[in-house]
C-alpha atoms as a PDB file:
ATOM      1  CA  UNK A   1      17.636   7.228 -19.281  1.00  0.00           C
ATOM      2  CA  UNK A   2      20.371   5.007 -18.861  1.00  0.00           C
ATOM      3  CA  UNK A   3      21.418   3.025 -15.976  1.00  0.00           C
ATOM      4  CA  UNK A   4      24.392   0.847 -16.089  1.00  0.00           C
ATOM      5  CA  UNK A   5      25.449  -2.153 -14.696  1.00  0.00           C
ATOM      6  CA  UNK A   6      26.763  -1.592 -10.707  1.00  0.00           C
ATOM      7  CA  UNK A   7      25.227   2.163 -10.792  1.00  0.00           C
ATOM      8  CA  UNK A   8      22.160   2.215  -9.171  1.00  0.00           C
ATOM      9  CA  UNK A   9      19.105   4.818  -9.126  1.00  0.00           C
ATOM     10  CA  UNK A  10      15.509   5.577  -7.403  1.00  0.00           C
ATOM     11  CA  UNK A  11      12.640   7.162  -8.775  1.00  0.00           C
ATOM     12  CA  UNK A  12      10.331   9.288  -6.332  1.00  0.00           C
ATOM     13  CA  UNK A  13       7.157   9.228  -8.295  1.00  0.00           C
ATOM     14  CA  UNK A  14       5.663  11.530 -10.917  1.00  0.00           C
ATOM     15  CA  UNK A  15       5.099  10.802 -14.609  1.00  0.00           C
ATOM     16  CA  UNK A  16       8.027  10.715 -17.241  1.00  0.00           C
ATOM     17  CA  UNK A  17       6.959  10.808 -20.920  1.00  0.00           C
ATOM     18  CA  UNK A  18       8.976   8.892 -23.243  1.00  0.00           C
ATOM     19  CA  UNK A  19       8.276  10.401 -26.444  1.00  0.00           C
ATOM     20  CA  UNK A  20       9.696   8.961 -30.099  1.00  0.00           C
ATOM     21  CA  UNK A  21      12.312   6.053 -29.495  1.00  0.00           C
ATOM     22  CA  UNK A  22      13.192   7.129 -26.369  1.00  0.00           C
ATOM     23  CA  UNK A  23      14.000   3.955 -23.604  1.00  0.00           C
ATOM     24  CA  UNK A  24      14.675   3.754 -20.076  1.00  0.00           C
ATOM     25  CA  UNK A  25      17.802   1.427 -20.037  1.00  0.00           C
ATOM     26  CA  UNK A  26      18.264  -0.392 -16.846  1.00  0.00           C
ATOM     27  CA  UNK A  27      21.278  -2.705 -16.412  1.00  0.00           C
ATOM     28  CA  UNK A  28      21.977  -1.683 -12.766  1.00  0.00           C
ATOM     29  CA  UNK A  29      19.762  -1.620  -9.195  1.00  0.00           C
ATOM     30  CA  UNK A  30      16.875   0.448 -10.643  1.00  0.00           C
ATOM     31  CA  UNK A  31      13.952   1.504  -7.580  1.00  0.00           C
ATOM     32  CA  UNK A  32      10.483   2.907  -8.203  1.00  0.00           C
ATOM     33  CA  UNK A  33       9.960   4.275  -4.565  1.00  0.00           C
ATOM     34  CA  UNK A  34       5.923   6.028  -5.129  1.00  0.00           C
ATOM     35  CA  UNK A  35       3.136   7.023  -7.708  1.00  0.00           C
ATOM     36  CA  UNK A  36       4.429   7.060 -10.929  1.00  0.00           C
ATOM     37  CA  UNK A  37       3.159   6.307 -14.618  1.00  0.00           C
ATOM     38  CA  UNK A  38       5.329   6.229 -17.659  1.00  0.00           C
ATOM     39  CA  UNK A  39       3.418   7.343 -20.897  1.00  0.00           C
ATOM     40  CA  UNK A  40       4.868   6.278 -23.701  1.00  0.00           C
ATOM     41  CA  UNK A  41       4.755   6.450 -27.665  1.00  0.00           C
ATOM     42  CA  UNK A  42       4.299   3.438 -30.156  1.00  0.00           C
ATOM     43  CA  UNK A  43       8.480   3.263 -30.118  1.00  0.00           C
ATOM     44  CA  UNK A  44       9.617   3.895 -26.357  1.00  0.00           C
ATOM     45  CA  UNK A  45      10.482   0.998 -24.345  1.00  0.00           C
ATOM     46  CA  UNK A  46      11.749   0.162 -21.091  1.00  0.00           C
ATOM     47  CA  UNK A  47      14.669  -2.307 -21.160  1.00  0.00           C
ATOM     48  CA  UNK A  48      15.843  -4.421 -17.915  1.00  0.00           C
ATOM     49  CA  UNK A  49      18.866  -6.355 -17.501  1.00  0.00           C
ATOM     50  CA  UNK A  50      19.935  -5.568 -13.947  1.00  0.00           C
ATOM     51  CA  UNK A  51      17.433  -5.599 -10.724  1.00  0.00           C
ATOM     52  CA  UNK A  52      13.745  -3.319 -10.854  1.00  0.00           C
ATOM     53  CA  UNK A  53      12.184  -2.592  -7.421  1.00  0.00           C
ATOM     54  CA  UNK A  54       8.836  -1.352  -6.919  1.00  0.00           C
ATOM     55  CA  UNK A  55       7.925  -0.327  -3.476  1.00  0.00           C
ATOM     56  CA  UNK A  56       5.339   2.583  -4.330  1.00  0.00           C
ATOM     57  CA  UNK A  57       3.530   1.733  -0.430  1.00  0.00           C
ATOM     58  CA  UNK A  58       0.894  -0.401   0.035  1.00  0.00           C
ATOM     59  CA  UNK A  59      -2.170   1.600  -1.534  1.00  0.00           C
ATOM     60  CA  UNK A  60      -0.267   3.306  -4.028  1.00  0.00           C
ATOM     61  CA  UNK A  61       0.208   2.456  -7.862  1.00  0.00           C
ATOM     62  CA  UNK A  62       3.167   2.467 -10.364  1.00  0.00           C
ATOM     63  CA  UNK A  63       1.761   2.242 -13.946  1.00  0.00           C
ATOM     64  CA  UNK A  64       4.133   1.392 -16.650  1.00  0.00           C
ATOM     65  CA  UNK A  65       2.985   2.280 -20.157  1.00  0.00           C
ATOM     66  CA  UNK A  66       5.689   1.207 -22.684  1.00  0.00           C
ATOM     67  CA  UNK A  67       6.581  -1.938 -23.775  1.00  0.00           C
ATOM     68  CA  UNK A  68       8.657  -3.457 -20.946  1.00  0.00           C
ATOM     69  CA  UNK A  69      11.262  -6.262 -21.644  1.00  0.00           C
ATOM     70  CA  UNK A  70      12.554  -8.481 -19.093  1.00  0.00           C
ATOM     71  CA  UNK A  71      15.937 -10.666 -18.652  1.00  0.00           C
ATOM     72  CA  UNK A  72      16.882  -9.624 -15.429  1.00  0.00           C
ATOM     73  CA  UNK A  73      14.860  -9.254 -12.202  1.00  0.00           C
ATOM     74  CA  UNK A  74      11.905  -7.179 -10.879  1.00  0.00           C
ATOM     75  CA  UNK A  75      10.465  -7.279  -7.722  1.00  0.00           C
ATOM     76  CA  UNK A  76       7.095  -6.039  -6.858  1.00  0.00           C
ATOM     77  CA  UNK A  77       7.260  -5.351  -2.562  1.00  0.00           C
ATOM     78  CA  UNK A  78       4.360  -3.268  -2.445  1.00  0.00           C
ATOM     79  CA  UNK A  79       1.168  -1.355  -3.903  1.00  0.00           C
ATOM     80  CA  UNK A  80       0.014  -2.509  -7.655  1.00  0.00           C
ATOM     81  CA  UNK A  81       2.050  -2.435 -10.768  1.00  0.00           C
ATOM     82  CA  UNK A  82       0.430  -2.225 -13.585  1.00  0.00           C
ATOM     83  CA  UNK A  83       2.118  -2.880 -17.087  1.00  0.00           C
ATOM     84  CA  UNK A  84      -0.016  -1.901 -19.775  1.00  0.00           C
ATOM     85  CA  UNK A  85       2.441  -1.713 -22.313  1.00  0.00           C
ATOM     86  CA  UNK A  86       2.935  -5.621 -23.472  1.00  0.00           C
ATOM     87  CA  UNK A  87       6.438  -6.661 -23.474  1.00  0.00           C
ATOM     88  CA  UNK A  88       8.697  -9.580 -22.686  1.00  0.00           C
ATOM     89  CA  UNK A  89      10.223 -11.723 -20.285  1.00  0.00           C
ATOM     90  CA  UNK A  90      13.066 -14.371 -19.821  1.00  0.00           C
ATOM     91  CA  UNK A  91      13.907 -12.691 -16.268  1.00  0.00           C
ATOM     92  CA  UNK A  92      12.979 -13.192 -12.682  1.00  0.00           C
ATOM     93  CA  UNK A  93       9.475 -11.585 -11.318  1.00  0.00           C
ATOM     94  CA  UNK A  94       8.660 -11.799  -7.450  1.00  0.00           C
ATOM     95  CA  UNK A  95       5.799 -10.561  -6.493  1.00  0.00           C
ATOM     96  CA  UNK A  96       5.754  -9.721  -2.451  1.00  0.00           C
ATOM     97  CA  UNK A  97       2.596 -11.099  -0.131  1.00  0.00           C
ATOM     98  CA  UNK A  98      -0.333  -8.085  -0.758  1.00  0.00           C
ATOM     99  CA  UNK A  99       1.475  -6.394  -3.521  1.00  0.00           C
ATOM    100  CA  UNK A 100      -0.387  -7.262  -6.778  1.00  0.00           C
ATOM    101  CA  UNK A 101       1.194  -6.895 -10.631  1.00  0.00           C
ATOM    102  CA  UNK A 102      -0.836  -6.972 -13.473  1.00  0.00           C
ATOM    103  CA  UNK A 103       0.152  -7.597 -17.241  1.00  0.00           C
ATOM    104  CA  UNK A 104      -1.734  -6.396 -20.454  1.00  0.00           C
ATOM    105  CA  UNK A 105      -0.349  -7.393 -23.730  1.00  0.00           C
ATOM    106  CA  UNK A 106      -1.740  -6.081 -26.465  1.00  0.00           C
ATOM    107  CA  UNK A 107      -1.875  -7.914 -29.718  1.00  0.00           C
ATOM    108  CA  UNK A 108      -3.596  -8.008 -33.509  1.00  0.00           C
ATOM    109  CA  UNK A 109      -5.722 -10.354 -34.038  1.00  0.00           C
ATOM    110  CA  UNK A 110      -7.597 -10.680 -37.689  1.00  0.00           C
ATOM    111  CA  UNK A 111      -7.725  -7.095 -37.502  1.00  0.00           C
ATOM    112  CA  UNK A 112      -9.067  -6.795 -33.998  1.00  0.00           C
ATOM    113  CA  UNK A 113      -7.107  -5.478 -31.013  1.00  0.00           C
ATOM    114  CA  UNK A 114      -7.053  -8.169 -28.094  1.00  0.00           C
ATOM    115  CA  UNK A 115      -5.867  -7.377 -24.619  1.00  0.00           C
ATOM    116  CA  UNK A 116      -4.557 -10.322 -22.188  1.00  0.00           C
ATOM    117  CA  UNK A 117      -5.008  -9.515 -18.567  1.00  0.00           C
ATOM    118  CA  UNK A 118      -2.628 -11.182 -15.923  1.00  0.00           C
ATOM    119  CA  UNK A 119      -2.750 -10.633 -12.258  1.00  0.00           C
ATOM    120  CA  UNK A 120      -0.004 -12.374 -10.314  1.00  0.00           C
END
């Protein structure tokens, strides 16, 4: 999924499955508006250069399983986003009073898998 820069687009929820390579692709105004999880293979990723808003509602959770890289800005206003799929950042994150974001990273370690845990 592609979304370019001055375009802008709102997901209602649901899961999306990005199998193979496939990447979401966000250089424009990008919203995450309810429930959602995005399952992912080893080589999906989701890509950010414009503005991510996630506003799921105050109990309600947006789960982002592929790696997830960073340079432009993502807002958390509500609910919990959880990225489980490691990733980068050089961007902006805001993170809104009660809304809650937590990182995993995943690395190898000597042959053992290590997850981080971050909660902003």
């Amino acid at each position: 999924m592609l979304v370019t820069s001055g375009a802008t687009a709102t997901w209602g929820g649901g899961s999306l499955s990005l199998g193979g390579t496939s990447e979401i692709d966000n250089a424009g105004d990008f919203t995450i508006s309810a429930d959602g999880a995005v399952n992912a293979g080893t080589s999906a990723l989701i890509s950010n250069t414009g503005k991510i808003v996630l506003d799921p509602g105050p109990a309600h959770v947006v789960s982002l399983g592929a790696p997830f890289d960073n340079s432009g800005s993502v807002t958390v206003e509500s609910g919990t986003t959880d990225v489980s799929g490691g990733g980068s950042t050089s961007g902006s994150t805001t993170v809104a009073d009660g809304a809650l974001a937590g990182v995993r990273r995943r690395d190898e370690h000597h042959g053992r898998h290590v997850e981080h845990d971050r909660l902003r």
